[in-house]
PDB file of N, CA and C in Angstrom:
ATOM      1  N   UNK A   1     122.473 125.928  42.530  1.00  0.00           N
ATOM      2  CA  UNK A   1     122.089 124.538  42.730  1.00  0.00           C
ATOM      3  C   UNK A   1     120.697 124.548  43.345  1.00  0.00           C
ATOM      4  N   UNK A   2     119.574 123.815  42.662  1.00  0.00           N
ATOM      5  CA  UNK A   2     118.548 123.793  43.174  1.00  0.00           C
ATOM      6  C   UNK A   2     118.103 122.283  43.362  1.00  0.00           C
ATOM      7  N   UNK A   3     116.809 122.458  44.673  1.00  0.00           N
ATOM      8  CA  UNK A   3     116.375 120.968  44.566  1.00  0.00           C
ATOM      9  C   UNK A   3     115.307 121.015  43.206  1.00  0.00           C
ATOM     10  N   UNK A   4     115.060 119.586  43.363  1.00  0.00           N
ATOM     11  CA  UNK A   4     114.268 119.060  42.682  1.00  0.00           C
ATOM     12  C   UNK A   4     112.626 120.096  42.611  1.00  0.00           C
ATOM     13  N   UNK A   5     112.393 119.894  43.663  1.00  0.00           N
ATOM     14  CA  UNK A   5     111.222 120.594  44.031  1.00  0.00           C
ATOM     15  C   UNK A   5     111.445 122.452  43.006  1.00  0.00           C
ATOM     16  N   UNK A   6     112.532 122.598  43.398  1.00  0.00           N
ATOM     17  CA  UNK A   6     112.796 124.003  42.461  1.00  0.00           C
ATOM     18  C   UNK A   6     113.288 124.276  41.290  1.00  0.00           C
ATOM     19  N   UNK A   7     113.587 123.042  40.693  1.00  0.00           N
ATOM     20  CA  UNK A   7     114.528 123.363  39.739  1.00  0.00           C
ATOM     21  C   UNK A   7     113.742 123.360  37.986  1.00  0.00           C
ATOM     22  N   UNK A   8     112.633 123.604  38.338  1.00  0.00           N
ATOM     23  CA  UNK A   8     112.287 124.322  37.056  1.00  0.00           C
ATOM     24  C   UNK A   8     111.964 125.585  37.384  1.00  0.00           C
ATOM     25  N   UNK A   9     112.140 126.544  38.108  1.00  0.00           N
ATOM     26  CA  UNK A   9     111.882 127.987  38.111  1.00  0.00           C
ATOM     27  C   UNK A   9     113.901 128.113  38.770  1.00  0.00           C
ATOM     28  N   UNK A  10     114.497 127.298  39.543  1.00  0.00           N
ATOM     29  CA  UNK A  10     115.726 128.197  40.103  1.00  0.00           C
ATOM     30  C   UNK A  10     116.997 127.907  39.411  1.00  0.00           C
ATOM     31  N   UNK A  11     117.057 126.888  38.217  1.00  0.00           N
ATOM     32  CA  UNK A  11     118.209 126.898  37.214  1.00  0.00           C
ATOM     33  C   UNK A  11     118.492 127.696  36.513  1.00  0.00           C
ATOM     34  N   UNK A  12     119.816 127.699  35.762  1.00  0.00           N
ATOM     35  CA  UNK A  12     119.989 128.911  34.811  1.00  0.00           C
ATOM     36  C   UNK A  12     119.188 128.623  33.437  1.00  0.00           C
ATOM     37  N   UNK A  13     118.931 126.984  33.266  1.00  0.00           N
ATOM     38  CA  UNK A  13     118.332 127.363  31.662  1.00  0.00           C
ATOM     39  C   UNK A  13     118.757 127.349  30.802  1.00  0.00           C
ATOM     40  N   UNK A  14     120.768 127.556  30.539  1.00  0.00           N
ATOM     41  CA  UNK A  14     121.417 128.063  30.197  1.00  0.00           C
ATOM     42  C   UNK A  14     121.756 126.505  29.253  1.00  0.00           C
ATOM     43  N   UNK A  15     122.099 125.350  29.827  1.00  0.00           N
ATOM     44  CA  UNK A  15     122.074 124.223  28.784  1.00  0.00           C
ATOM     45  C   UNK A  15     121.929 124.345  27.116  1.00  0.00           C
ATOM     46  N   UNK A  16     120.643 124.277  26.969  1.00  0.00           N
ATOM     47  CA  UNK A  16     120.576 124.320  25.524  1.00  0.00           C
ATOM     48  C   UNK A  16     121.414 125.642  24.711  1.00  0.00           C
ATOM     49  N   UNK A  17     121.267 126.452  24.956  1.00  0.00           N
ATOM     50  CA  UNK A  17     122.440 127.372  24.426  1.00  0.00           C
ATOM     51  C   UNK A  17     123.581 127.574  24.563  1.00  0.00           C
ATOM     52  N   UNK A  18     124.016 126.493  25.543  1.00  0.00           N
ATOM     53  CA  UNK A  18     125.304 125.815  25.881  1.00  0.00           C
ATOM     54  C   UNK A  18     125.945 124.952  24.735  1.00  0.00           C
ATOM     55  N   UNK A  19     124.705 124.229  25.202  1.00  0.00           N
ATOM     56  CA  UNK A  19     124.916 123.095  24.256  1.00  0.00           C
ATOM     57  C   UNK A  19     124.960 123.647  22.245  1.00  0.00           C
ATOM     58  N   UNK A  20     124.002 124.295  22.030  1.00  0.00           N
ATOM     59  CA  UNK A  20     124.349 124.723  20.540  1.00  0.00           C
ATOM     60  C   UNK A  20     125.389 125.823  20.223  1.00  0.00           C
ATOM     61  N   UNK A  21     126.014 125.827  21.639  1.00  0.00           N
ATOM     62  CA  UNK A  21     127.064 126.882  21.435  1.00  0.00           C
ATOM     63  C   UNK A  21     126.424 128.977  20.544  1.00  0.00           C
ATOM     64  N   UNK A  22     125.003 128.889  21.654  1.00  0.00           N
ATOM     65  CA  UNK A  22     124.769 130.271  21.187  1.00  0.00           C
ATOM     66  C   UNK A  22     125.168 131.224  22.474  1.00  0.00           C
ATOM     67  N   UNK A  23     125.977 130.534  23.562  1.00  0.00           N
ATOM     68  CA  UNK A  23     126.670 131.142  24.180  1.00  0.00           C
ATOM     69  C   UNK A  23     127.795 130.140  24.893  1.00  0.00           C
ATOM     70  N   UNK A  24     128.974 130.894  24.987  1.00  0.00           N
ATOM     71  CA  UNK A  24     129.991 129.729  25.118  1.00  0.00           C
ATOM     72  C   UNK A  24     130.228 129.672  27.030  1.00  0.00           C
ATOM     73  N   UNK A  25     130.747 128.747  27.139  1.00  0.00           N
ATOM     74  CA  UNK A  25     131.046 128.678  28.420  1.00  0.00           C
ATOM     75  C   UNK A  25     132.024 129.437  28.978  1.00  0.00           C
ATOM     76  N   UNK A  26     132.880 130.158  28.560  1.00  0.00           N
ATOM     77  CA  UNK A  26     133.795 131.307  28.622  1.00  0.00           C
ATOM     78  C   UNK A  26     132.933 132.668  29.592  1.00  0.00           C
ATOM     79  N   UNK A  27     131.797 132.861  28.181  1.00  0.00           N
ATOM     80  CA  UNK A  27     131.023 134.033  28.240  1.00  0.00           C
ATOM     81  C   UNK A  27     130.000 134.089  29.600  1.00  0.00           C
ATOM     82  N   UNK A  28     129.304 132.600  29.879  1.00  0.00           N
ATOM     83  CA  UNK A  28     128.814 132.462  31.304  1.00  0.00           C
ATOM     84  C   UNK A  28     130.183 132.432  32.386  1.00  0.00           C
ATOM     85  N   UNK A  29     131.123 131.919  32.285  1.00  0.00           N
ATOM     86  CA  UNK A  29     131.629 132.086  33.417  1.00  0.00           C
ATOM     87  C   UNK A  29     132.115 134.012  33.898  1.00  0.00           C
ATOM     88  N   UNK A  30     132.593 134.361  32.989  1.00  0.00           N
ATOM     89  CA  UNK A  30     132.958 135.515  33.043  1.00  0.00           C
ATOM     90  C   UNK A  30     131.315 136.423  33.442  1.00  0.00           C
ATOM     91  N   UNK A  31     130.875 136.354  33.445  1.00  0.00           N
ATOM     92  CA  UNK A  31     129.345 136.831  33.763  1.00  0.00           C
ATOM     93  C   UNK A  31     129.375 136.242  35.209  1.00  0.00           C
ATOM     94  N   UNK A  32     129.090 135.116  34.917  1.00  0.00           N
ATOM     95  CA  UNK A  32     129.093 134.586  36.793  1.00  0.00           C
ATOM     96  C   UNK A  32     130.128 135.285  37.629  1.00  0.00           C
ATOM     97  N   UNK A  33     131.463 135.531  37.760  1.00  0.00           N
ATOM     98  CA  UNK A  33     132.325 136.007  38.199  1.00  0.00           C
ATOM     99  C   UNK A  33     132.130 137.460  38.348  1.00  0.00           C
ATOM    100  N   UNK A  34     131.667 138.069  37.484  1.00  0.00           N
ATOM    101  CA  UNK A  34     131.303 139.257  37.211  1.00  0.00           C
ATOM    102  C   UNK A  34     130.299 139.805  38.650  1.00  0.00           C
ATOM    103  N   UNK A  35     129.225 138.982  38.741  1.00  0.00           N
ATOM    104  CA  UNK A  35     127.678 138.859  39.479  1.00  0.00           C
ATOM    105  C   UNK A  35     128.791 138.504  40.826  1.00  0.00           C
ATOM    106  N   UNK A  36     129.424 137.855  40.968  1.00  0.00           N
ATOM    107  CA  UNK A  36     129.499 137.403  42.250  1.00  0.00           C
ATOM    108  C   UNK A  36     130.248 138.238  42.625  1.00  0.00           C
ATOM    109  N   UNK A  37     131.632 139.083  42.359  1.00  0.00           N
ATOM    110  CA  UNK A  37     132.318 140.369  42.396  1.00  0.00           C
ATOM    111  C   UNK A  37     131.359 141.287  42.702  1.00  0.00           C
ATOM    112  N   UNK A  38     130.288 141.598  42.401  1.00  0.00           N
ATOM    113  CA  UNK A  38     129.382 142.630  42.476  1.00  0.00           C
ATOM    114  C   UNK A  38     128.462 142.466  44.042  1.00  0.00           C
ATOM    115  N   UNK A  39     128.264 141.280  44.341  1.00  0.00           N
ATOM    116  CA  UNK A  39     127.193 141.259  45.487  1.00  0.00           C
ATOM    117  C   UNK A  39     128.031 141.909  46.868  1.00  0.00           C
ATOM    118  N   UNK A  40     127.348 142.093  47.562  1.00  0.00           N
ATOM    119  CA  UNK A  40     127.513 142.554  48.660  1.00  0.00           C
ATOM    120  C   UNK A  40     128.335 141.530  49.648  1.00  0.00           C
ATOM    121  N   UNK A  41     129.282 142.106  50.895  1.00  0.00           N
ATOM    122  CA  UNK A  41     129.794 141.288  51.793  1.00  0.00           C
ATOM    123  C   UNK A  41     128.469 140.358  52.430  1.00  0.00           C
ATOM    124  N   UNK A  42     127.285 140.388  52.726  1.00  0.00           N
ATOM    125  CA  UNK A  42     126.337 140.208  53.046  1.00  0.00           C
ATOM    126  C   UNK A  42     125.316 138.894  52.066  1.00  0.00           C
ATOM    127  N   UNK A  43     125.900 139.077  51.212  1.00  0.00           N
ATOM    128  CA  UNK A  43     125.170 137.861  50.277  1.00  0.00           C
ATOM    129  C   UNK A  43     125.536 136.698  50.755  1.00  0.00           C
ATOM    130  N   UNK A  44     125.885 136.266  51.291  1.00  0.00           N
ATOM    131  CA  UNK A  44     126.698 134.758  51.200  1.00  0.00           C
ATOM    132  C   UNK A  44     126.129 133.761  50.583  1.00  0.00           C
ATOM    133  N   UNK A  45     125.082 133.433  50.998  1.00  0.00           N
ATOM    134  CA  UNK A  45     123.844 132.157  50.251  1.00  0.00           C
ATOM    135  C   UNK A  45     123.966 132.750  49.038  1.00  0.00           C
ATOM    136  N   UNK A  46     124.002 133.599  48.596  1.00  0.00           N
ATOM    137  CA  UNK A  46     124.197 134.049  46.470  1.00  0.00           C
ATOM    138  C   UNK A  46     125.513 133.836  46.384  1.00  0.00           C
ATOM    139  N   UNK A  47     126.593 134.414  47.073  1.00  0.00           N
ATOM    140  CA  UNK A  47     127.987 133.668  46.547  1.00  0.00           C
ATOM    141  C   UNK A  47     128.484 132.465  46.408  1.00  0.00           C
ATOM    142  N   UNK A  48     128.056 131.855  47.428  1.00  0.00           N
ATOM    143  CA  UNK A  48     127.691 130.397  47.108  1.00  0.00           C
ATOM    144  C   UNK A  48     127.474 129.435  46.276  1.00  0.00           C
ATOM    145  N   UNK A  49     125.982 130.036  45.655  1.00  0.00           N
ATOM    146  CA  UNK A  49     125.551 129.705  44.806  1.00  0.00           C
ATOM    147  C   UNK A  49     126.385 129.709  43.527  1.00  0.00           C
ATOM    148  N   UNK A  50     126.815 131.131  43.473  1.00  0.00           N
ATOM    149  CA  UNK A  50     127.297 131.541  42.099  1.00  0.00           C
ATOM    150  C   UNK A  50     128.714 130.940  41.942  1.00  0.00           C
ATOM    151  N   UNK A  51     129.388 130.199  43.335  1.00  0.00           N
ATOM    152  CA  UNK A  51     130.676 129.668  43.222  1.00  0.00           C
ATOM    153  C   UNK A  51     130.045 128.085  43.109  1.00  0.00           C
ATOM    154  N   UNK A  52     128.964 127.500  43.274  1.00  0.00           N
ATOM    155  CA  UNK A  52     128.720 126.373  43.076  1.00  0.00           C
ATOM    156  C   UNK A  52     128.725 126.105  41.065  1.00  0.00           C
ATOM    157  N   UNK A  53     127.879 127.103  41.108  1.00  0.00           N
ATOM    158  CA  UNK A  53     127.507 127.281  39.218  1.00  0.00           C
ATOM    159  C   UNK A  53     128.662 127.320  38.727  1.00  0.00           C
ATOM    160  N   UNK A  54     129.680 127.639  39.300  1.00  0.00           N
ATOM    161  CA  UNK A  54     130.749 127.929  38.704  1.00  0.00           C
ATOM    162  C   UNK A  54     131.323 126.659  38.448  1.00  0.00           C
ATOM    163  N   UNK A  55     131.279 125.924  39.593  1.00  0.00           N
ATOM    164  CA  UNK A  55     131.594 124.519  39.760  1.00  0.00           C
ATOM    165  C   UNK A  55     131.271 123.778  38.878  1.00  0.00           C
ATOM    166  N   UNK A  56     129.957 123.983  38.762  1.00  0.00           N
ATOM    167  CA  UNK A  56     129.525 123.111  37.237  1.00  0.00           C
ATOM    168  C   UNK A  56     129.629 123.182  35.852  1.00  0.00           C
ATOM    169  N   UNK A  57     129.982 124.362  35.526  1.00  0.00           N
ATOM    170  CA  UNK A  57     130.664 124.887  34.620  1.00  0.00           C
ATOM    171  C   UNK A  57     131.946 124.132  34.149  1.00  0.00           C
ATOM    172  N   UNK A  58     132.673 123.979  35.731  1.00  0.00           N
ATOM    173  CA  UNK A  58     133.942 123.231  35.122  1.00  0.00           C
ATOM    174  C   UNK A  58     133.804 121.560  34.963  1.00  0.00           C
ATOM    175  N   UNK A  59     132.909 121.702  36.040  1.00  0.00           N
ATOM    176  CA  UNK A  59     132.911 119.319  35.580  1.00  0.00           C
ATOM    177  C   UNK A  59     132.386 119.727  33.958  1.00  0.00           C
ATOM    178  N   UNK A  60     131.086 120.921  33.830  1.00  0.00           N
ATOM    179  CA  UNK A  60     130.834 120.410  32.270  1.00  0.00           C
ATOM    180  C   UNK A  60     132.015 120.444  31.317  1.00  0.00           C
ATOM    181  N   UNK A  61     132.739 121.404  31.129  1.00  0.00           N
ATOM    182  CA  UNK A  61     134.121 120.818  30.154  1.00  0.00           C
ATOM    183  C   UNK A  61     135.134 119.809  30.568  1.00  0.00           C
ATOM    184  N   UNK A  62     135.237 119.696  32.146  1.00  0.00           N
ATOM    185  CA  UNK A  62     135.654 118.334  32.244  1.00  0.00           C
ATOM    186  C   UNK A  62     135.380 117.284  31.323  1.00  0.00           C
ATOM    187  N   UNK A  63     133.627 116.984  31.575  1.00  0.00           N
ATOM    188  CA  UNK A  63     133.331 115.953  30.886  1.00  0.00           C
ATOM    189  C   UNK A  63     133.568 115.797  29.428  1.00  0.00           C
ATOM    190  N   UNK A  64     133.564 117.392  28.931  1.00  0.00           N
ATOM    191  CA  UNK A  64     133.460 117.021  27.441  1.00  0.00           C
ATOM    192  C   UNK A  64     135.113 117.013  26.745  1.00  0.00           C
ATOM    193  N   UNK A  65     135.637 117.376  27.696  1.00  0.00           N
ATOM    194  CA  UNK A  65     137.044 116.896  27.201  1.00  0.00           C
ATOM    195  C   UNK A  65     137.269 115.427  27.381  1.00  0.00           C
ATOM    196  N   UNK A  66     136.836 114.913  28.448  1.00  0.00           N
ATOM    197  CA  UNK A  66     136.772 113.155  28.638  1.00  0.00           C
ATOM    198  C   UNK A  66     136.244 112.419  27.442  1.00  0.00           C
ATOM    199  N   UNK A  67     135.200 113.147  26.438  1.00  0.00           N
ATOM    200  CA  UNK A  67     134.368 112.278  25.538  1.00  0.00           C
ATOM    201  C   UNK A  67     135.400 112.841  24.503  1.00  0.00           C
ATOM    202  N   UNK A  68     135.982 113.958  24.558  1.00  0.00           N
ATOM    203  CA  UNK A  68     136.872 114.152  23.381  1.00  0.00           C
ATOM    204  C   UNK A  68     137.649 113.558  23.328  1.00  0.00           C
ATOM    205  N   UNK A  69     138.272 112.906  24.297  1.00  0.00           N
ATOM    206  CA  UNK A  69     139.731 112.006  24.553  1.00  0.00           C
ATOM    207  C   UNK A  69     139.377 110.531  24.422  1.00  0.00           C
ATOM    208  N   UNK A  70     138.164 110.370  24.565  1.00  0.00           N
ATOM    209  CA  UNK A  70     137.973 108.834  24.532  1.00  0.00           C
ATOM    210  C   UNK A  70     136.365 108.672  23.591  1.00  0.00           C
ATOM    211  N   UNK A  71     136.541 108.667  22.689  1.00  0.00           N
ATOM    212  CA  UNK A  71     134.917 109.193  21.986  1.00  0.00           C
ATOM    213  C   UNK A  71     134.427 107.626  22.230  1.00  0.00           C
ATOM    214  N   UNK A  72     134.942 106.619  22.555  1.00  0.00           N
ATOM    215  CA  UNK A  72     134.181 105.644  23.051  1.00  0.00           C
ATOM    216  C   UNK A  72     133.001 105.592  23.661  1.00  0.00           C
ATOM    217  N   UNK A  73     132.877 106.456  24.549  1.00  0.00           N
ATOM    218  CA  UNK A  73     132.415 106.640  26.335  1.00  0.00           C
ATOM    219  C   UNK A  73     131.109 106.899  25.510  1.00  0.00           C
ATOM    220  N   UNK A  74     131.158 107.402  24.482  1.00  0.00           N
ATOM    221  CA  UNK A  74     129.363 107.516  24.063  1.00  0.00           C
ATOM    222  C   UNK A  74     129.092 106.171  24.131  1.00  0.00           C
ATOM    223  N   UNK A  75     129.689 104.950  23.387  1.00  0.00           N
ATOM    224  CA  UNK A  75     128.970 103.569  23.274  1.00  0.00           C
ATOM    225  C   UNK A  75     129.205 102.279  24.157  1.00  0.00           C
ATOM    226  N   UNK A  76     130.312 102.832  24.439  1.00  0.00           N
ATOM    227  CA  UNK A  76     131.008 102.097  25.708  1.00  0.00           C
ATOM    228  C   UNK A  76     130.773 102.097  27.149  1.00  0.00           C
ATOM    229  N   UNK A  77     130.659 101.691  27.802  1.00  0.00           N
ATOM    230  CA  UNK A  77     130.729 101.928  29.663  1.00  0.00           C
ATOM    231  C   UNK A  77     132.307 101.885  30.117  1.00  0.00           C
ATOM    232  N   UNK A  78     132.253 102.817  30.962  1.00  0.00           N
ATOM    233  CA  UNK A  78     133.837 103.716  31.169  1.00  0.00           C
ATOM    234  C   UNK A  78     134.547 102.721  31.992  1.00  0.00           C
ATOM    235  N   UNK A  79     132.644 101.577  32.591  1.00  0.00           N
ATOM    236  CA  UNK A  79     133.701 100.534  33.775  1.00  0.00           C
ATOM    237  C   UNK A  79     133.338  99.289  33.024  1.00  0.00           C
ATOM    238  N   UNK A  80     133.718  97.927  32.878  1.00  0.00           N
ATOM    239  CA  UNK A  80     133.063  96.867  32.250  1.00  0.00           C
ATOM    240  C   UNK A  80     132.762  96.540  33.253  1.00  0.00           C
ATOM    241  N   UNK A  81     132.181  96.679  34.759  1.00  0.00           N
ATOM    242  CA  UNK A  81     131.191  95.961  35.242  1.00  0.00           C
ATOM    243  C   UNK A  81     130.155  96.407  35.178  1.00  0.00           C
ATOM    244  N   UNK A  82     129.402  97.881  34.253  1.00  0.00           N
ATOM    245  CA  UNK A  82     127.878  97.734  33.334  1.00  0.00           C
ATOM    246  C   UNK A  82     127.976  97.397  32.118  1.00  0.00           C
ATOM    247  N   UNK A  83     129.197  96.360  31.935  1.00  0.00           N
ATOM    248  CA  UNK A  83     128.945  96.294  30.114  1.00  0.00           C
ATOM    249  C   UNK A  83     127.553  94.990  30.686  1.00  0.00           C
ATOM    250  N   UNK A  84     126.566  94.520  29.769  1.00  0.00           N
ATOM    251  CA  UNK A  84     125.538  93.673  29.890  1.00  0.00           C
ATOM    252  C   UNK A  84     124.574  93.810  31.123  1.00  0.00           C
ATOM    253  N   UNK A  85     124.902  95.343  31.431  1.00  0.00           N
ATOM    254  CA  UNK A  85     123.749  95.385  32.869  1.00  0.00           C
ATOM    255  C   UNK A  85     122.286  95.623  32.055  1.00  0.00           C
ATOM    256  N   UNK A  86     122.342  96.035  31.183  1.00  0.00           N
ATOM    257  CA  UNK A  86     120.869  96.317  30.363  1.00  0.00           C
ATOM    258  C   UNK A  86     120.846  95.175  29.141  1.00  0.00           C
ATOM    259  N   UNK A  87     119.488  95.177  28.885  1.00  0.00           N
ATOM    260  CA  UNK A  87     119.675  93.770  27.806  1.00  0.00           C
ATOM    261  C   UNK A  87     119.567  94.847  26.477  1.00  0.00           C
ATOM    262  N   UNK A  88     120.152  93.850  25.303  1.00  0.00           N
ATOM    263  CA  UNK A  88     120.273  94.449  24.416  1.00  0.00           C
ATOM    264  C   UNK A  88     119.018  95.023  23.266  1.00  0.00           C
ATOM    265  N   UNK A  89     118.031  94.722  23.419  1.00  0.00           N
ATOM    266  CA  UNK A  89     116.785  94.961  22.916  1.00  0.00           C
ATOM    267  C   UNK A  89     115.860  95.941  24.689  1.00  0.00           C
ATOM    268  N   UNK A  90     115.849  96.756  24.160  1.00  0.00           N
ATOM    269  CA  UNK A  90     115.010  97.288  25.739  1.00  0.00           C
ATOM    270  C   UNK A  90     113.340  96.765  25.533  1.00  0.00           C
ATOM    271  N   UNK A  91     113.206  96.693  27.054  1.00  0.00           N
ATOM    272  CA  UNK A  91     112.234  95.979  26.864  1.00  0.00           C
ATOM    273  C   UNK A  91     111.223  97.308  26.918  1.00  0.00           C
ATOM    274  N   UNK A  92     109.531  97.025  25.827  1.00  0.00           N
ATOM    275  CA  UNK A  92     108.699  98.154  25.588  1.00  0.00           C
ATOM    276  C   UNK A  92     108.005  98.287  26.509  1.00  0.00           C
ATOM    277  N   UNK A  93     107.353  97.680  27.385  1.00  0.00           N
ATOM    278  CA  UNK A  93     106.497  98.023  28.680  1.00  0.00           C
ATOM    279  C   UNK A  93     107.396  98.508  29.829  1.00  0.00           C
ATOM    280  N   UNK A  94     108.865  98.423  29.726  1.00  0.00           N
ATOM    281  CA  UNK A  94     109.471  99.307  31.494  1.00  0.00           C
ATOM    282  C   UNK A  94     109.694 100.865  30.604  1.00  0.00           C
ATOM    283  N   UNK A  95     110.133 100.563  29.187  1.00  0.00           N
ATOM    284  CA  UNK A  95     110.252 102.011  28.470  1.00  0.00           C
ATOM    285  C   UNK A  95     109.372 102.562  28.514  1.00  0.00           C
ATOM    286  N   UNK A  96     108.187 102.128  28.552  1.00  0.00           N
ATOM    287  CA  UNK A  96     106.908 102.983  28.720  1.00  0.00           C
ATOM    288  C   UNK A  96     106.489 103.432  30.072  1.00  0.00           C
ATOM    289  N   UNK A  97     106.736 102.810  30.737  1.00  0.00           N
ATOM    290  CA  UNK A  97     106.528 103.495  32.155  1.00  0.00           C
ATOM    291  C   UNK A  97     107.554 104.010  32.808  1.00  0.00           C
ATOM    292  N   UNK A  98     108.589 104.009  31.900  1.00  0.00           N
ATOM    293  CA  UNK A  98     109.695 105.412  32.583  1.00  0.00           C
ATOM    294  C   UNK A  98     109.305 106.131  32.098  1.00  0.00           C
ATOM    295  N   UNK A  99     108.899 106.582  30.681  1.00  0.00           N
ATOM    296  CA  UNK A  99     108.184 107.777  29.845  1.00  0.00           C
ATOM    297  C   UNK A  99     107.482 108.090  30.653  1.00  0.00           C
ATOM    298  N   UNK A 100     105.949 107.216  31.079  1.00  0.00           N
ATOM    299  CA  UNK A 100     104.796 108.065  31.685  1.00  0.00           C
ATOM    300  C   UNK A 100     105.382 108.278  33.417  1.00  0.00           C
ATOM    301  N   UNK A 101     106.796 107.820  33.650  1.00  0.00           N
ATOM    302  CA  UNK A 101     107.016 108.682  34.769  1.00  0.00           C
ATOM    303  C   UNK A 101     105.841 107.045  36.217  1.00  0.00           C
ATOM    304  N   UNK A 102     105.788 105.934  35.770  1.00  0.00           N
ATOM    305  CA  UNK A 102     105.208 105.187  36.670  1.00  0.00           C
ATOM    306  C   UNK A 102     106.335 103.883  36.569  1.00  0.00           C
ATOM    307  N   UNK A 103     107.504 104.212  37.037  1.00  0.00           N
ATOM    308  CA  UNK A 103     107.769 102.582  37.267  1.00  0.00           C
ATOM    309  C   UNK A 103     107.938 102.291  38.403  1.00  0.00           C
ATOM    310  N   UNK A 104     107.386 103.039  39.519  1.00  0.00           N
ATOM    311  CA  UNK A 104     107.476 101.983  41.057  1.00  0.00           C
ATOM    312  C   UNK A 104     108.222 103.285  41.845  1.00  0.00           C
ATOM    313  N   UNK A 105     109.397 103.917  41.351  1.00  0.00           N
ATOM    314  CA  UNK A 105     110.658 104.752  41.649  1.00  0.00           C
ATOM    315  C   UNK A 105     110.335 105.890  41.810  1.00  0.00           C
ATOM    316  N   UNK A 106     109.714 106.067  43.113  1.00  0.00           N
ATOM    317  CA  UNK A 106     109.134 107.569  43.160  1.00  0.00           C
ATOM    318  C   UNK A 106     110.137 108.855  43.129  1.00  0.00           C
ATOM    319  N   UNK A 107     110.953 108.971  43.327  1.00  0.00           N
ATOM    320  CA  UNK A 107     112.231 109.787  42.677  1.00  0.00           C
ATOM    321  C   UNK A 107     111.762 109.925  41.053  1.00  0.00           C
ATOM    322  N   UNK A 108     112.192 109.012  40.676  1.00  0.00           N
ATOM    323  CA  UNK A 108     112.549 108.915  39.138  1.00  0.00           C
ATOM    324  C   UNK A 108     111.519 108.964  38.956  1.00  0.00           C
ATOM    325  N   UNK A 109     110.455 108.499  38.904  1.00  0.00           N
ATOM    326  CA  UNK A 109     108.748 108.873  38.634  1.00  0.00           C
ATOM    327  C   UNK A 109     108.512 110.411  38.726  1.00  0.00           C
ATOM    328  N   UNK A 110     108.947 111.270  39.557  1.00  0.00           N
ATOM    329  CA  UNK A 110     108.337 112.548  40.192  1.00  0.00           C
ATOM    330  C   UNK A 110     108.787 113.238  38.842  1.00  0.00           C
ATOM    331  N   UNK A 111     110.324 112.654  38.736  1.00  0.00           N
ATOM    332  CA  UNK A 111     111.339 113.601  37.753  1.00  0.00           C
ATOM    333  C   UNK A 111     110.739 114.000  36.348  1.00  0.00           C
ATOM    334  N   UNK A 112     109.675 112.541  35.798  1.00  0.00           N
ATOM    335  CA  UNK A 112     109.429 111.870  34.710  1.00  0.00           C
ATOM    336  C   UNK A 112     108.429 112.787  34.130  1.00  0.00           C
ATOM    337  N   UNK A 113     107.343 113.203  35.773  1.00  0.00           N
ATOM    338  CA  UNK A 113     106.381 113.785  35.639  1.00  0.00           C
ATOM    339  C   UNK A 113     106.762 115.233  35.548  1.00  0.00           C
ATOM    340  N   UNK A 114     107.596 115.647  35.769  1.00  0.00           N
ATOM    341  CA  UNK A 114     107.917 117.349  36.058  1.00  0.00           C
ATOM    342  C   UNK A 114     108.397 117.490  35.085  1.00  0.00           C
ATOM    343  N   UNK A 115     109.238 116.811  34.176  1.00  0.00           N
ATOM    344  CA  UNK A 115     109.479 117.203  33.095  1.00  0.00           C
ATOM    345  C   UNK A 115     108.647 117.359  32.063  1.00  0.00           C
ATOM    346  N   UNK A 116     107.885 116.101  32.441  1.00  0.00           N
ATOM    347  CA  UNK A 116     106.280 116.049  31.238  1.00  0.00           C
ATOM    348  C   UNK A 116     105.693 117.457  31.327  1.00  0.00           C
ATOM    349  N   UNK A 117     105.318 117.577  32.631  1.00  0.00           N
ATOM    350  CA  UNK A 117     104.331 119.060  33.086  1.00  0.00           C
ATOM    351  C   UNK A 117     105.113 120.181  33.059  1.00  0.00           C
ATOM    352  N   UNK A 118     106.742 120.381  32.778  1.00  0.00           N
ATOM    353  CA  UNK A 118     107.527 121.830  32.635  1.00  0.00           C
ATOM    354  C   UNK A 118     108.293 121.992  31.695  1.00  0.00           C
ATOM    355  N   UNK A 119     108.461 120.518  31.078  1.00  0.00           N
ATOM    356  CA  UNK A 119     109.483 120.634  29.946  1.00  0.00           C
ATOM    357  C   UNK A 119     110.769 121.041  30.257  1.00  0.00           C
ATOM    358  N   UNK A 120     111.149 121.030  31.352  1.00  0.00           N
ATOM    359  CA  UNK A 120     112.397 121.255  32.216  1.00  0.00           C
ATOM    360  C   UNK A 120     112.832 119.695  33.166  1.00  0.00           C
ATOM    361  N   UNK A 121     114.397 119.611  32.946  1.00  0.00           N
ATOM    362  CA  UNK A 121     114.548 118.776  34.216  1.00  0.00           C
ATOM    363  C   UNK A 121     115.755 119.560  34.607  1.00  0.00           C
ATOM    364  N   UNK A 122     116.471 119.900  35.816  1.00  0.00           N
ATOM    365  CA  UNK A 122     117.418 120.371  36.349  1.00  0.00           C
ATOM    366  C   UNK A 122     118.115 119.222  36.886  1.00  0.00           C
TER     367      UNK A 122
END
């Protein structure tokens, strides 16, 4: 788990080949488990870590069993109090300044920009 500030050099990366299935989530966990079996009594901040990753590993098939069970959830909102929170035509000048990373939201601005400049978001 990295911050913001780190998380284009301290993530795994591992997403997109997640995602196209050129490595399965099986094969990272068993690797992670592997790495964390291996470190020293002395690591703790790396076991940690590697039991956090692990963590995420499982919400990610969590989730994708949730979209398998309800394939709604792609078009739908899971609560109807955001059904009509966005209007139905987006408007082109706030879309454009979430792109260039300037709508006011310095969080979400910083994010906008780091991705522009790393091609990474964590």
């Amino acid at each position: 788990m990295s911050s913001p500030l780190e998380g284009a050099t301290a993530c795994s990366r591992l997403s997109p080949y997640l995602a196209w299935g050129a490595v399965s989530i099986r094969e990272v966990k068993q690797a992670t488990e592997a790495q964390r079996r291996a470190l020293p009594p002395t690591a703790k901040t790396w076991r940690q870590s590697l039991r956090s990753f692990s963590g995420r590993l499982h919400w990610h098939c969590h989730f994708i069993q949730k979209l398998e069970d309800e394939p709604r959830l792609e078009f739908e909102n899971l609560h109807r109090l955001y059904d009509d929170l966005r209007p139905k035509v987006p408007d082109a000048a706030r879309l454009q300044a979430w792109e260039k990373g300037e709508t006011g939201y310095p969080f979400l601005d910083a994010c906008m920009r780091s991705l522009q400049a790393t091609g990474w978001l964590n």
